[in-house]
N, C-alpha and C. Protein backbone atom coordinates (compact mmCIF):
# COMPACT_ATOMS: atom_id res chain seq x y z
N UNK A 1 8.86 -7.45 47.21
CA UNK A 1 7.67 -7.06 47.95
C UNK A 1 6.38 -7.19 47.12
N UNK A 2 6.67 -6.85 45.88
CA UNK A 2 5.13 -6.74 44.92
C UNK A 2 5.14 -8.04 44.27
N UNK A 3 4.13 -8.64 44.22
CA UNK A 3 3.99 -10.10 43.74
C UNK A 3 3.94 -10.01 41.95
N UNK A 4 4.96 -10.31 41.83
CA UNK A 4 5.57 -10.26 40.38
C UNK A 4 4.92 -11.46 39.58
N UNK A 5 4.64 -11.46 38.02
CA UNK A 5 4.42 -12.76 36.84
C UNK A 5 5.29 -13.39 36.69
N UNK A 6 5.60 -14.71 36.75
CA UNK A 6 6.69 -15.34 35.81
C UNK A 6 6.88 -15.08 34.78
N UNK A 7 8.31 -15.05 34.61
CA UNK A 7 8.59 -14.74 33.14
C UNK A 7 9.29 -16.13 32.43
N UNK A 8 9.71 -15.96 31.32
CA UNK A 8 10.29 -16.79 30.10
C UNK A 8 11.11 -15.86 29.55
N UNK A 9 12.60 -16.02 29.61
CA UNK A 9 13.31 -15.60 28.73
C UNK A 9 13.87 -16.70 27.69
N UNK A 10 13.84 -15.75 26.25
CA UNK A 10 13.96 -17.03 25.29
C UNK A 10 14.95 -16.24 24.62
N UNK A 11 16.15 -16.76 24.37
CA UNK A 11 17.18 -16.24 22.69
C UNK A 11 17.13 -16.87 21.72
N UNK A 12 16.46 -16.25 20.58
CA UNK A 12 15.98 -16.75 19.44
C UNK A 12 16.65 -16.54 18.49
N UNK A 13 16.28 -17.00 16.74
CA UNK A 13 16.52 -16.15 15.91
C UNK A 13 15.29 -14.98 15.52
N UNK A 14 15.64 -14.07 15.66
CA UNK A 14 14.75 -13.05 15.43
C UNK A 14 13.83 -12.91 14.25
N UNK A 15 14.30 -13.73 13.28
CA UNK A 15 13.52 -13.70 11.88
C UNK A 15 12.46 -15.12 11.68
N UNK A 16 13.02 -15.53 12.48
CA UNK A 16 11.99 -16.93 12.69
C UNK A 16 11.30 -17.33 13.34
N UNK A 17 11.89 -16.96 14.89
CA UNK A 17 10.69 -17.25 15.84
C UNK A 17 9.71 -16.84 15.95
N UNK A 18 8.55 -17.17 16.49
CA UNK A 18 7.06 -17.18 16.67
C UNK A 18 6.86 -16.51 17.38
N UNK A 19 6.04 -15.09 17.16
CA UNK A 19 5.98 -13.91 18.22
C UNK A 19 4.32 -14.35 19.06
N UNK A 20 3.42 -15.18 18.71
CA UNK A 20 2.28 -14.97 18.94
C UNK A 20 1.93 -15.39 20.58
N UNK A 21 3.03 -15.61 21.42
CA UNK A 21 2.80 -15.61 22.77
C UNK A 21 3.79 -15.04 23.68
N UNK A 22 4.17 -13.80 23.24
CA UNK A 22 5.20 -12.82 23.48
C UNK A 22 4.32 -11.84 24.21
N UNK A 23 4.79 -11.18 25.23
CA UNK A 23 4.39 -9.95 25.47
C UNK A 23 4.93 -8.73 25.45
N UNK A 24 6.33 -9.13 25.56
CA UNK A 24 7.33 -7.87 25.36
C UNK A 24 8.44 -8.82 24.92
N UNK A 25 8.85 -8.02 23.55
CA UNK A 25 10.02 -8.39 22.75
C UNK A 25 11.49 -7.59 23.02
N UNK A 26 12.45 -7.89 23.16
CA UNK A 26 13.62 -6.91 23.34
C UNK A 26 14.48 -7.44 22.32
N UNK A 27 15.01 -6.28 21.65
CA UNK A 27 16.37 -6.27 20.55
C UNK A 27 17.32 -5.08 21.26
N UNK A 28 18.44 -5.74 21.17
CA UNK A 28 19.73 -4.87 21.19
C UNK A 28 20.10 -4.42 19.56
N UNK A 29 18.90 -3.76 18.96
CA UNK A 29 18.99 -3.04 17.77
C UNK A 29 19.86 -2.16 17.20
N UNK A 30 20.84 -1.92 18.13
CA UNK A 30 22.14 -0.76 17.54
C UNK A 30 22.20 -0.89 16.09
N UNK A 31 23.06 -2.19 15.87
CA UNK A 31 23.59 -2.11 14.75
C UNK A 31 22.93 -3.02 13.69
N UNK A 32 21.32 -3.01 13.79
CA UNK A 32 20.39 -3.81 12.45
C UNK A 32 20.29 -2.60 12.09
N UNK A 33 20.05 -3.29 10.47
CA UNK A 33 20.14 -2.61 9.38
C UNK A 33 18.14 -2.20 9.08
N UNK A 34 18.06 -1.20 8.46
CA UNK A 34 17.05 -0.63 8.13
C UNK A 34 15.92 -2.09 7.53
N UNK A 35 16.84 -3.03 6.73
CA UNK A 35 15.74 -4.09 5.96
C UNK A 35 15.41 -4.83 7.34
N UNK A 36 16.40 -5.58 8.50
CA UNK A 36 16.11 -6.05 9.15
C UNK A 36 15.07 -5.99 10.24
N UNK A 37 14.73 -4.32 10.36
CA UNK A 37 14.28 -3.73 11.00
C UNK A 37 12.43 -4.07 10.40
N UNK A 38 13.03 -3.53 9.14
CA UNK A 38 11.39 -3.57 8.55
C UNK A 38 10.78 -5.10 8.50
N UNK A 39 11.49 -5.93 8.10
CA UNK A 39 11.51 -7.25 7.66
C UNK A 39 10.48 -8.09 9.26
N UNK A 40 11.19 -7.12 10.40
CA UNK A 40 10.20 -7.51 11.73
C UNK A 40 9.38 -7.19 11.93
N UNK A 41 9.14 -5.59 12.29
CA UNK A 41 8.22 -4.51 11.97
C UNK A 41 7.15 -5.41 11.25
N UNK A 42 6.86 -5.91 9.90
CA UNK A 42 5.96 -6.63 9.42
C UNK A 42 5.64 -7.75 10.09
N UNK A 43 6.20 -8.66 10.60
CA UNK A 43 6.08 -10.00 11.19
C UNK A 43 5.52 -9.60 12.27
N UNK A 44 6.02 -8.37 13.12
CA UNK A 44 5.47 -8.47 14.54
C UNK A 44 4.33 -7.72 14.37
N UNK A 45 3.84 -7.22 13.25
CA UNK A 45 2.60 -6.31 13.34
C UNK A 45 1.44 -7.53 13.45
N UNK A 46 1.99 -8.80 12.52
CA UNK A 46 1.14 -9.77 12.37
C UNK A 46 0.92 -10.81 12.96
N UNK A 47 2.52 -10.39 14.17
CA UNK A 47 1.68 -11.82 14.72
C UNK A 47 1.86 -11.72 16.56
N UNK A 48 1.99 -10.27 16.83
CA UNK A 48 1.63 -9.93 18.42
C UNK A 48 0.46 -9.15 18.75
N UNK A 49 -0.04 -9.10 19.79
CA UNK A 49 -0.92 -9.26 19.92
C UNK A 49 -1.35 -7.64 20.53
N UNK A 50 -2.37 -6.71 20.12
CA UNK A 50 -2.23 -5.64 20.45
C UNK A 50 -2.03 -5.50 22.25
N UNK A 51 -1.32 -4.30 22.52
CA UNK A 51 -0.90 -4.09 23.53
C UNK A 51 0.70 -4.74 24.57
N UNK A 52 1.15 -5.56 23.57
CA UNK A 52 2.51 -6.60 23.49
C UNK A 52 3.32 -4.67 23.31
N UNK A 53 4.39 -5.35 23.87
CA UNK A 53 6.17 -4.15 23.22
C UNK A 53 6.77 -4.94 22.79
N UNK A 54 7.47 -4.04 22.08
CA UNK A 54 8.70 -4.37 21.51
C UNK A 54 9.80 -3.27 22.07
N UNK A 55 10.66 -3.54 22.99
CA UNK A 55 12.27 -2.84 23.43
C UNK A 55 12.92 -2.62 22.24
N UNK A 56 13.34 -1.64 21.69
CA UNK A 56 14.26 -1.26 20.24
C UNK A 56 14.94 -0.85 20.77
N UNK A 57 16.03 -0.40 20.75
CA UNK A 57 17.39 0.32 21.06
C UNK A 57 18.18 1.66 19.50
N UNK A 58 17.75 3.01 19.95
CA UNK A 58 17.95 4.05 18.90
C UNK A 58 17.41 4.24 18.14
N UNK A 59 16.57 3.51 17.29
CA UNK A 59 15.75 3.44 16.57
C UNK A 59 13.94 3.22 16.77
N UNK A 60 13.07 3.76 16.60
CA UNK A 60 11.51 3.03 16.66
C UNK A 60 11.12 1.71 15.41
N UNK A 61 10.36 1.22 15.84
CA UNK A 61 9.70 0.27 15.14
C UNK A 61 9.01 0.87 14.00
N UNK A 62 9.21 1.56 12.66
CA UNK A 62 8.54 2.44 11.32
C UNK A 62 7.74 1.06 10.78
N UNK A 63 6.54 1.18 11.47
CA UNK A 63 5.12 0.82 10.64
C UNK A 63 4.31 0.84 11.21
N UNK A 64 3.12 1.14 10.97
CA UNK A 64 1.52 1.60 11.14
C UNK A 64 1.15 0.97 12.61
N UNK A 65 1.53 0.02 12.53
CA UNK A 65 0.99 -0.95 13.69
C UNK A 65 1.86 -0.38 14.97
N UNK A 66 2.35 0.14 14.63
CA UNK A 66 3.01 0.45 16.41
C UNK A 66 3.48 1.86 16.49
N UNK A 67 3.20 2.28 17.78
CA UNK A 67 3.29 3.59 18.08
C UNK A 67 4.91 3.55 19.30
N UNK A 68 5.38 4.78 19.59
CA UNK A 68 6.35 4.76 20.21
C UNK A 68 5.63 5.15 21.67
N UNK A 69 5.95 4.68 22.55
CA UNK A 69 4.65 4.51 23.98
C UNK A 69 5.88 5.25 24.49
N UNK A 70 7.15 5.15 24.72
CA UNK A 70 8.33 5.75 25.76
C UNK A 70 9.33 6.09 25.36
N UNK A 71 10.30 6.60 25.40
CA UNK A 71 11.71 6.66 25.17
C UNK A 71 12.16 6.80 26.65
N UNK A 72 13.13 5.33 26.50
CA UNK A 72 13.85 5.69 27.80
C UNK A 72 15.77 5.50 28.15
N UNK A 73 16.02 6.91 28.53
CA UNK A 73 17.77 6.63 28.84
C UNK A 73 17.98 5.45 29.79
N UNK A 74 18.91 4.85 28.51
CA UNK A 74 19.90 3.49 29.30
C UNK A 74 21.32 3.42 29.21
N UNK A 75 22.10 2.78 30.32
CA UNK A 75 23.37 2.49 30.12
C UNK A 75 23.32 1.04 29.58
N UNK A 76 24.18 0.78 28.56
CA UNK A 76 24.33 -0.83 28.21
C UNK A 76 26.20 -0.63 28.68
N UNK A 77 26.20 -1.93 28.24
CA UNK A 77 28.26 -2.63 28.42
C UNK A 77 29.06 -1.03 27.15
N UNK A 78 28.08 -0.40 26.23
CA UNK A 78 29.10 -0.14 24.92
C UNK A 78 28.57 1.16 24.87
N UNK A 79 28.16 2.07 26.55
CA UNK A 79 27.81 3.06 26.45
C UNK A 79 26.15 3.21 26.59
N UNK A 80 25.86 4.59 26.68
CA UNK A 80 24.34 5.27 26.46
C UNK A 80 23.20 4.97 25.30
N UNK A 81 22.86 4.80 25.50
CA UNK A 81 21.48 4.41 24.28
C UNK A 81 20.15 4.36 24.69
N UNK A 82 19.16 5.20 23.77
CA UNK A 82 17.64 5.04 24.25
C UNK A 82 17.12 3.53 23.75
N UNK A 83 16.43 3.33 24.81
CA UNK A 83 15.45 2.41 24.37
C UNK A 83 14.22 3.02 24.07
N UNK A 84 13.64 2.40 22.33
CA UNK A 84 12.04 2.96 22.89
C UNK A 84 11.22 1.77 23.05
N UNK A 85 9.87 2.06 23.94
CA UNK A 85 9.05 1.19 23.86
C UNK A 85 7.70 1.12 22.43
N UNK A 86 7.93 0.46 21.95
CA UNK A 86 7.06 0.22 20.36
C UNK A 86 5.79 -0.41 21.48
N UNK A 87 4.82 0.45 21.55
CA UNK A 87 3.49 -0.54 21.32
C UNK A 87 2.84 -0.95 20.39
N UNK A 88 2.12 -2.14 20.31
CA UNK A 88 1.52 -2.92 19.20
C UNK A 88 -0.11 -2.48 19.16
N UNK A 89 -0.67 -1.26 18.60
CA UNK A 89 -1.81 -0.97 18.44
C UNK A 89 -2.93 -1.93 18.20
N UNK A 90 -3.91 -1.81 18.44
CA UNK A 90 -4.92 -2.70 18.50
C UNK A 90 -5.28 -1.70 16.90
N UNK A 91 -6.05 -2.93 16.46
CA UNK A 91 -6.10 -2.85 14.82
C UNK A 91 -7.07 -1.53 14.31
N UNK A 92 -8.31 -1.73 15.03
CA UNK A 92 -8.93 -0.22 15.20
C UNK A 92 -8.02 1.08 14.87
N UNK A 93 -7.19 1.18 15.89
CA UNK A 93 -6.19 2.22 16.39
C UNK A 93 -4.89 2.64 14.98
N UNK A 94 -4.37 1.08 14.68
CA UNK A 94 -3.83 0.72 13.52
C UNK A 94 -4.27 1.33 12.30
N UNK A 95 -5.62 1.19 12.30
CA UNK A 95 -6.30 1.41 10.89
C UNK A 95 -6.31 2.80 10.71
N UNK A 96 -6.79 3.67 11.96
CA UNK A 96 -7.07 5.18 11.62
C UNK A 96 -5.65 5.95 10.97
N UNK A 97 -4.72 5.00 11.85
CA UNK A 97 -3.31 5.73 11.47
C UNK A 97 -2.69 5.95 10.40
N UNK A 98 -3.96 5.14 9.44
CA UNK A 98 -2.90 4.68 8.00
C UNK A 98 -3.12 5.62 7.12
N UNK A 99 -2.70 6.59 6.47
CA UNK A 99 -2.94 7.49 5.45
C UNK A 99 -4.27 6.97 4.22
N UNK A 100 -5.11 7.79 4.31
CA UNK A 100 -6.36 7.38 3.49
C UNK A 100 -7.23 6.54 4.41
N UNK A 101 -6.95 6.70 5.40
CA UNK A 101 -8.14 5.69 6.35
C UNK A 101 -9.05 7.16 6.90
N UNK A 102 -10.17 6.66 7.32
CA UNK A 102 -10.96 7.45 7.99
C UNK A 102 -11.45 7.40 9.32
């Protein structure tokens, strides 16, 4: 009934592909490891575009650049798990957040 955007679904490698025309990213994050986590966290701070998500699964996105916008209960195939929604702060927003900023 509601006139919906086209979308693009893409399966990538997560450490390589090019986030800079993404609007919402999704990981089935269960079982990445803390480096993998961060290792994105940096990449996607730098290269999406404020107001873009990122879908995490149990975990939030830990760095400056993104705030947790939702937590939401899901069923997947391997049981219950939150998703949160990571928003990508606009740099302003980014900056105040950072310890020693003003």
């Amino acid at each position: 009934p509601l006139p919906l955007p086209s979308i693009t679904l893409t399966c990538e490698d997560l450490e390589s592909y090019q986030l800079a025309d993404c609007d919402v990213v999704y990981m089935a994050s269960t079982v990445f490891d803390e480096a993998l986590l961060a290792r994105f966290a940096e990449r996607a701070a730098k290269q999406l575009r404020p107001g873009c998500r990122v879908v995490t699964l149990a975990e939030p996105l830990h760095h400056p650049a993104f705030t947790t916008e939702a937590v939401v209960p899901c069923v997947n195939s391997w049981g219950e798990e939150d998703a949160l929604i990571n928003l990508r702060m606009d740099d302003a927003e980014h900056s105040r957040s950072e310890p020693g900023s003003s």
